[in-house]
N, C-alpha and C. Protein backbone atom coordinates (compact mmCIF):
# COMPACT_ATOMS: atom_id res chain seq x y z
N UNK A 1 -73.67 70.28 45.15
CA UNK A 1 -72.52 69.47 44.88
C UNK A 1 -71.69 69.26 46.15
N UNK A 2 -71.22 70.47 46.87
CA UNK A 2 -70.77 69.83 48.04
C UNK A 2 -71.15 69.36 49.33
N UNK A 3 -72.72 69.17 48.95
CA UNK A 3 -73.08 68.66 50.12
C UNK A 3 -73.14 66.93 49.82
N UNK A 4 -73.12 66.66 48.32
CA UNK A 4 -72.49 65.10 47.79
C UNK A 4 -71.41 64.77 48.14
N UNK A 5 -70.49 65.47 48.24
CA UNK A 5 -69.20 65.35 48.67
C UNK A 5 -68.72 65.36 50.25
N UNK A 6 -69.89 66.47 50.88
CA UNK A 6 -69.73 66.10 52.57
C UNK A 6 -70.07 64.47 53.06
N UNK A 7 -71.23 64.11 51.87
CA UNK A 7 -72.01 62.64 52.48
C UNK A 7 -70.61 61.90 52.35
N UNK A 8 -70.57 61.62 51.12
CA UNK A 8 -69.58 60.74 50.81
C UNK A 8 -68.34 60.61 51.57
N UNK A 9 -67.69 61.73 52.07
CA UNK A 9 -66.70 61.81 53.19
C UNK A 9 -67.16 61.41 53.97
N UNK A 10 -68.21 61.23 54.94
CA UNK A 10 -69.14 60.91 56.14
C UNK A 10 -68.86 59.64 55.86
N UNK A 11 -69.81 58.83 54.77
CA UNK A 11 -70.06 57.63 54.32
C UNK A 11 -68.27 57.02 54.74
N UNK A 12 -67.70 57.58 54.14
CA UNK A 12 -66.49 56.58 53.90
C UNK A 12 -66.18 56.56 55.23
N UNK A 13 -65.92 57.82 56.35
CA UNK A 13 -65.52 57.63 57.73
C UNK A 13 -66.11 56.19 58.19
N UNK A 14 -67.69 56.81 58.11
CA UNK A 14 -68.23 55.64 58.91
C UNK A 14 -67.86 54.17 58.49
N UNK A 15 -67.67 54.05 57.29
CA UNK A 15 -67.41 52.80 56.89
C UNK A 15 -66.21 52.12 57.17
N UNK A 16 -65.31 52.88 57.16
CA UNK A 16 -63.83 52.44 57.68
C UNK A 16 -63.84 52.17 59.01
N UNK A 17 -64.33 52.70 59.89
CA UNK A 17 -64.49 52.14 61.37
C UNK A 17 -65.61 51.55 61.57
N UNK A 18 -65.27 50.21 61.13
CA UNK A 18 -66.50 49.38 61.29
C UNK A 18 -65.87 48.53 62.94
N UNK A 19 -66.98 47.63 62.94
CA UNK A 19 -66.54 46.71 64.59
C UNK A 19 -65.60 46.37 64.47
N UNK A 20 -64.88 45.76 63.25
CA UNK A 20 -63.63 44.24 64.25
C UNK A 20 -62.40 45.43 64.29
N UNK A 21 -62.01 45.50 65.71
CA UNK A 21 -61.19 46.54 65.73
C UNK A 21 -59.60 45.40 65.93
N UNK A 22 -58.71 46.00 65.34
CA UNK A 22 -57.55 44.82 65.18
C UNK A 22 -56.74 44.74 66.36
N UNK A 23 -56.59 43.96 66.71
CA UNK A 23 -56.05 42.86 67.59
C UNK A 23 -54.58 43.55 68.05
N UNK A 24 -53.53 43.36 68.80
CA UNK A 24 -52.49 44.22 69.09
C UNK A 24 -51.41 42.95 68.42
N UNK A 25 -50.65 43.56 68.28
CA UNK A 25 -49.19 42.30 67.95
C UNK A 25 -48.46 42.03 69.05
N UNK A 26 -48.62 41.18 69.17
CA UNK A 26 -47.43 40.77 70.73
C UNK A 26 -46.92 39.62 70.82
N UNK A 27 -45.79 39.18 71.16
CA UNK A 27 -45.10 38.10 71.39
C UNK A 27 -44.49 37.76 72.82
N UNK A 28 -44.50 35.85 72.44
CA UNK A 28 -44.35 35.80 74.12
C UNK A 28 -42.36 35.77 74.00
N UNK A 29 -41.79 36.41 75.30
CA UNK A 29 -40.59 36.58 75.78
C UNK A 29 -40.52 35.54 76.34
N UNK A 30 -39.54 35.03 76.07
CA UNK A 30 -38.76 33.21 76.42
C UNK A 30 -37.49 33.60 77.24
N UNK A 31 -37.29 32.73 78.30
CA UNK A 31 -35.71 33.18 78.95
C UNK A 31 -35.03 32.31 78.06
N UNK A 32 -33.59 33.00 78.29
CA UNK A 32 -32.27 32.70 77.26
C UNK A 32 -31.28 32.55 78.22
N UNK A 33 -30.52 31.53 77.87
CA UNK A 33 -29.34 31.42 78.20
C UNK A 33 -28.24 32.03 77.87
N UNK A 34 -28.31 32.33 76.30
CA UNK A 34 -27.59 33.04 75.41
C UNK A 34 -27.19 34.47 76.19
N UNK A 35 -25.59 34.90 76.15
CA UNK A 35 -25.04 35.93 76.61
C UNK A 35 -24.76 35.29 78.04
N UNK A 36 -25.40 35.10 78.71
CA UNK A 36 -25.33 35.06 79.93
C UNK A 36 -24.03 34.19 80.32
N UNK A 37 -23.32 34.80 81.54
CA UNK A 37 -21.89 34.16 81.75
C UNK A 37 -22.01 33.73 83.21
N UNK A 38 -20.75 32.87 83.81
CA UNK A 38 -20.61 32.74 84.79
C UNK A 38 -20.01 33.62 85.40
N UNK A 39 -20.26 33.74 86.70
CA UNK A 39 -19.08 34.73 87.46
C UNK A 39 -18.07 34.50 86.94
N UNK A 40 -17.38 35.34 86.44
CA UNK A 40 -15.90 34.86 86.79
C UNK A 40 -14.72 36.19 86.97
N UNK A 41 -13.56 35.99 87.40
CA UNK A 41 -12.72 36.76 88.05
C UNK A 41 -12.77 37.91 86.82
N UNK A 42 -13.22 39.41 87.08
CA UNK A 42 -12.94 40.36 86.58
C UNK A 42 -12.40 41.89 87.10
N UNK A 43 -11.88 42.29 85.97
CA UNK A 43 -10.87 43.31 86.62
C UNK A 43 -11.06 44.76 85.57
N UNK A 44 -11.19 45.74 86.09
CA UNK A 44 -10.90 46.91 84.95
C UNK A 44 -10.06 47.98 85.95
N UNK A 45 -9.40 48.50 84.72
CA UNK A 45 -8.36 49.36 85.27
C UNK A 45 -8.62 50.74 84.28
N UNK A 46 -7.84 52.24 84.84
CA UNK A 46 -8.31 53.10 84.43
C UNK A 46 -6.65 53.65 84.72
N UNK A 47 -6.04 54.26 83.41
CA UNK A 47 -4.86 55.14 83.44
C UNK A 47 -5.48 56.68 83.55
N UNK A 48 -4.32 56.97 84.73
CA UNK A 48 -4.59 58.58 84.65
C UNK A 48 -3.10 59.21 84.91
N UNK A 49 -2.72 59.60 84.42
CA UNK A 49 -1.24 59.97 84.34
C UNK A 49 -0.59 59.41 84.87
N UNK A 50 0.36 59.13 85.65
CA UNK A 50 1.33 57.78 86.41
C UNK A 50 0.45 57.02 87.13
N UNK A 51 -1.03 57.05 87.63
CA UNK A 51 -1.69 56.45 88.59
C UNK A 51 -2.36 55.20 87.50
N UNK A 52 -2.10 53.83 88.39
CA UNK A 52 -3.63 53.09 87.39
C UNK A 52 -4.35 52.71 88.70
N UNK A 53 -5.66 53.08 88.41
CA UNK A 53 -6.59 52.48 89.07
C UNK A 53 -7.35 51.17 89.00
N UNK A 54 -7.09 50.53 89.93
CA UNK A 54 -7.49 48.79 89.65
C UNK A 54 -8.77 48.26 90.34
N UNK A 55 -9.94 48.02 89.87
CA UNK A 55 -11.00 47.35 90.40
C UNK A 55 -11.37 46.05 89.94
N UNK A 56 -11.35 44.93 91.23
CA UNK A 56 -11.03 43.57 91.20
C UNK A 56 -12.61 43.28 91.63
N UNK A 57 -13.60 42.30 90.66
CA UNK A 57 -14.67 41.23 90.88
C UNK A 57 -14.27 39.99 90.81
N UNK A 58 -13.83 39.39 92.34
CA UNK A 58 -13.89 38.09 92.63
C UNK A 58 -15.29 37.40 92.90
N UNK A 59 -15.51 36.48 92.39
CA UNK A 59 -16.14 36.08 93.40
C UNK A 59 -16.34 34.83 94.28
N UNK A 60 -17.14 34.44 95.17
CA UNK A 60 -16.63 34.12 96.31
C UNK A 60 -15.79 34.13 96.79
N UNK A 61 -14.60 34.96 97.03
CA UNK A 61 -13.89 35.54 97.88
C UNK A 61 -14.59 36.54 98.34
N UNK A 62 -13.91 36.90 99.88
CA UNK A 62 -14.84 38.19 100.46
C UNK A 62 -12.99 39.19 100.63
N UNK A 63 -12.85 40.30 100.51
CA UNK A 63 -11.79 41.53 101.49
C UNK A 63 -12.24 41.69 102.40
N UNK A 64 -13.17 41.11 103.51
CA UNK A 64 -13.83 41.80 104.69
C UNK A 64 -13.29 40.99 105.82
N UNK A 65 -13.46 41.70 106.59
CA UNK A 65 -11.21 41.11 107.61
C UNK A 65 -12.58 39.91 108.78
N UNK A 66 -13.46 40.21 108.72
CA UNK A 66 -14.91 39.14 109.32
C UNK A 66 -14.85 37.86 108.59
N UNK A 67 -14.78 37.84 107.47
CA UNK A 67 -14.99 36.04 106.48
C UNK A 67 -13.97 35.72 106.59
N UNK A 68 -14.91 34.33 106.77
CA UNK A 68 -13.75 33.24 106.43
C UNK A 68 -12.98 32.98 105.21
N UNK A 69 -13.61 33.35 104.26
CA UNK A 69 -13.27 32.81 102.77
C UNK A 69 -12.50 33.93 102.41
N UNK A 70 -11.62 35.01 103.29
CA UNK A 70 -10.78 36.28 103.04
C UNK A 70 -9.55 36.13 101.99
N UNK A 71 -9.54 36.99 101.51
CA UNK A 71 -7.94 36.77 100.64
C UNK A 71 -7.57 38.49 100.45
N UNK A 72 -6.39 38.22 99.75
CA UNK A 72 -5.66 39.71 99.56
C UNK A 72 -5.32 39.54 98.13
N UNK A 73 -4.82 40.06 97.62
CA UNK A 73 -4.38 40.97 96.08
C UNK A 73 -2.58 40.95 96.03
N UNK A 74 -2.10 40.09 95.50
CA UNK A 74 -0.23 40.59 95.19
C UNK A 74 0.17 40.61 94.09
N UNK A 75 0.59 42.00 93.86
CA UNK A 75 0.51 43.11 92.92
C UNK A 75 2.03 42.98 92.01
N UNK A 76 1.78 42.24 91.02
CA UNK A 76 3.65 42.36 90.03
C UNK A 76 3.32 43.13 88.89
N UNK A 77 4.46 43.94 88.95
CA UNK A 77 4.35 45.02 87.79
C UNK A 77 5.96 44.50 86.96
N UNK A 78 5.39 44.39 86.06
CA UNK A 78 6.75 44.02 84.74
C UNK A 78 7.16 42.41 86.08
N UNK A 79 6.68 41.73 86.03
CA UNK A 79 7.06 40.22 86.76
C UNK A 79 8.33 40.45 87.92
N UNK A 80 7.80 41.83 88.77
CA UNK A 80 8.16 41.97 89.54
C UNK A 80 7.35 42.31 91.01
N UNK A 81 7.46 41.59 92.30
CA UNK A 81 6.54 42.00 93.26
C UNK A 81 6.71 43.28 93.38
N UNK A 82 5.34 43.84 93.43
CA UNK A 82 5.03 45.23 93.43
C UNK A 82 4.60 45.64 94.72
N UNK A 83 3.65 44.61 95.28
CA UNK A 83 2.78 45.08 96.95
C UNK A 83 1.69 44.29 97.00
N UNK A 84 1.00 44.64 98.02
CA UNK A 84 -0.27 43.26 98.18
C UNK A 84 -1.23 44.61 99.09
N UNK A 85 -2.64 43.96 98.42
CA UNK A 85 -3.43 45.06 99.02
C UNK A 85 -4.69 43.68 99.81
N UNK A 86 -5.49 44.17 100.30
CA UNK A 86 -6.44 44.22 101.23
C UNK A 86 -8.32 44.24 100.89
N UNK A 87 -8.14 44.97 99.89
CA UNK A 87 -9.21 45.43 99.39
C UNK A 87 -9.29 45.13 98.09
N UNK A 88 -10.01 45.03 97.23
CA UNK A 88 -10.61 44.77 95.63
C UNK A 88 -10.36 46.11 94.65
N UNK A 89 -10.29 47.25 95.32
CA UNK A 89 -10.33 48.48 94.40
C UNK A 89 -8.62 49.28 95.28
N UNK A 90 -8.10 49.51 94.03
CA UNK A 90 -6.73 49.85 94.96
C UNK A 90 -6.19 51.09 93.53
N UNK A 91 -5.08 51.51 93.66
CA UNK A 91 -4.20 52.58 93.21
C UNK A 91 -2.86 52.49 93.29
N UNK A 92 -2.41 52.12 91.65
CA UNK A 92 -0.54 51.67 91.70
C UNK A 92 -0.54 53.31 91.00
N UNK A 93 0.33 54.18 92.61
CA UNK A 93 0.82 55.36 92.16
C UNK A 93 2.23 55.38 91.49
N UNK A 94 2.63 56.78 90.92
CA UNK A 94 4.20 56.89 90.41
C UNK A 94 4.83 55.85 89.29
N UNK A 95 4.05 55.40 88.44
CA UNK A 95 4.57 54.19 87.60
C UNK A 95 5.25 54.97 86.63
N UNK A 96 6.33 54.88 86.09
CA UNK A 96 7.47 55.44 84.80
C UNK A 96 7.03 55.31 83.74
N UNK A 97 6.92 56.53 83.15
CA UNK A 97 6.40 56.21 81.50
C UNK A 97 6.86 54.94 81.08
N UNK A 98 6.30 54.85 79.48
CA UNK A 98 6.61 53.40 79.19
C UNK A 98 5.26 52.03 79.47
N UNK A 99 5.31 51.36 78.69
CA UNK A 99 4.37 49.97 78.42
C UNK A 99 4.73 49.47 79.77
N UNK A 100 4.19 48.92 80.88
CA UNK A 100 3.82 47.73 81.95
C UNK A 100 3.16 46.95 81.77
N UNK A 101 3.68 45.51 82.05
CA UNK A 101 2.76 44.27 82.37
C UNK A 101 1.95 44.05 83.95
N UNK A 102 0.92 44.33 84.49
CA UNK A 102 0.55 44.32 85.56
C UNK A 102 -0.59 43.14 85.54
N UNK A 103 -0.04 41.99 86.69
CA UNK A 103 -0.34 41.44 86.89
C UNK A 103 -1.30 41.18 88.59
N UNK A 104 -2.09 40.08 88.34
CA UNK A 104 -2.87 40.75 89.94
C UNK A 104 -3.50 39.39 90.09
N UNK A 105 -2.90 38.84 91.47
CA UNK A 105 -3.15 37.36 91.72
C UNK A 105 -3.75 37.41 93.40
N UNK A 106 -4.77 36.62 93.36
CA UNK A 106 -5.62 36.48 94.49
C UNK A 106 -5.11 35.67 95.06
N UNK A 107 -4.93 35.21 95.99
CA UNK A 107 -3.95 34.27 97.16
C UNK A 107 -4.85 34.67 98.68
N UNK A 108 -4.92 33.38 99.33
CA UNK A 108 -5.11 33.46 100.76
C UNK A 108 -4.24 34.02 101.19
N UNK A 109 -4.41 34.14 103.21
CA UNK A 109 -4.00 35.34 103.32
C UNK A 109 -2.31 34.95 104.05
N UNK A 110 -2.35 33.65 104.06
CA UNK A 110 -0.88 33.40 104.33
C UNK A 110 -0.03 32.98 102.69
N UNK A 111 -0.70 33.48 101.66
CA UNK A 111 -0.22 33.38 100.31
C UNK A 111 -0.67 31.96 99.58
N UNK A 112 -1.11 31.12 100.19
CA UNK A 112 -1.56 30.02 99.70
C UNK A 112 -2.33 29.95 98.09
N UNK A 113 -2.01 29.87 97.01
CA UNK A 113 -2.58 30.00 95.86
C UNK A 113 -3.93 29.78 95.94
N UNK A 114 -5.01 31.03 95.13
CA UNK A 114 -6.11 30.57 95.08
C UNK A 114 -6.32 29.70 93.39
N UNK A 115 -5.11 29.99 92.59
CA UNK A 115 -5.01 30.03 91.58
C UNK A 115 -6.04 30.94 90.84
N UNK A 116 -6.28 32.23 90.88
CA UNK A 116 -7.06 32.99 90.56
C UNK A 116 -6.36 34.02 90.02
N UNK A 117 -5.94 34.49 88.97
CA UNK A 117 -5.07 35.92 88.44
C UNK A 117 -5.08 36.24 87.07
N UNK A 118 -4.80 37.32 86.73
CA UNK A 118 -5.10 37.92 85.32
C UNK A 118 -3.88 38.56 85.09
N UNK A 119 -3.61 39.46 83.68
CA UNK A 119 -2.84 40.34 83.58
C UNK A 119 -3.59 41.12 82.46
N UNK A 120 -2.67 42.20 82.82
CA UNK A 120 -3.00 43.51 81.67
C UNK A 120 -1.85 44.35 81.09
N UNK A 121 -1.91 44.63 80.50
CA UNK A 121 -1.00 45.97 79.85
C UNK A 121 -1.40 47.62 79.86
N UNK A 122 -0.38 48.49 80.51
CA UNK A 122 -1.06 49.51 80.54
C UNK A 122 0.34 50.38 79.50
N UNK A 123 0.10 51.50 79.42
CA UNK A 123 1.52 52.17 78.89
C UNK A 123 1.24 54.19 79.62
N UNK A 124 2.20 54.21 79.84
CA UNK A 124 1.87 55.47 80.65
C UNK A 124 3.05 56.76 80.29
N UNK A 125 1.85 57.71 79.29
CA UNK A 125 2.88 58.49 78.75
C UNK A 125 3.72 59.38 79.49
């Protein structure tokens, strides 16, 4: 009896792996436009106790004191001039507890509007 039962297990193996072995599933990947953005002027900032840390993506503007296409950063906190920096990644120290409006406008370097600027809100306990 169980050597009827070894065949038959045999039998069925063999039978299940017969030739047409199946094919893989795959699809073709299409480029998308979808999501995809233009450059455009971005900024993130990071509170750490009175300090905010500000990192500026212009682009085509360069901070590199070599290009032509140079600009600077002038810095209003609560719609007041705060300072003007040099560089894209900067640090507004000592800010007073309390909600701020900080604003951050790109300008050539004799102030000439690039018309390029954002604002944010920070609050600093």
């Amino acid at each position: 009896m169980w050597r009827f039962v070894f065949v038959l297990v045999i039998l069925f193996l063999v039978t299940g792996c017969g030739k047409k072995i199946p094919e893989p599933e795959s699809f073709a990947a299409e480029a998308s436009e979808i999501g995809k953005e233009d450059p455009v002027f971005q900024i993130q900032h990071y509170v750490d106790g009175d300090q905010v840390k500000v990192e500026c993506f212009v682009p085509d503007v360069s901070f590199n004191v070599a290009d032509k296409n140079r600009a600077k950063i002038n810095l209003y906190i609560d719609d007041q001039f705060y300072d003007e920096y040099d560089t894209a990644a900067f640090i507004v120290k000592h800010l007073k507890a309390g909600s701020h409006k900080i604003k951050v406008e790109v300008v050539g370097l004799n102030n000439q509007p690039l018309n390029i600027s954002k604002s944010f809100q920070v609050t600093i306990l």
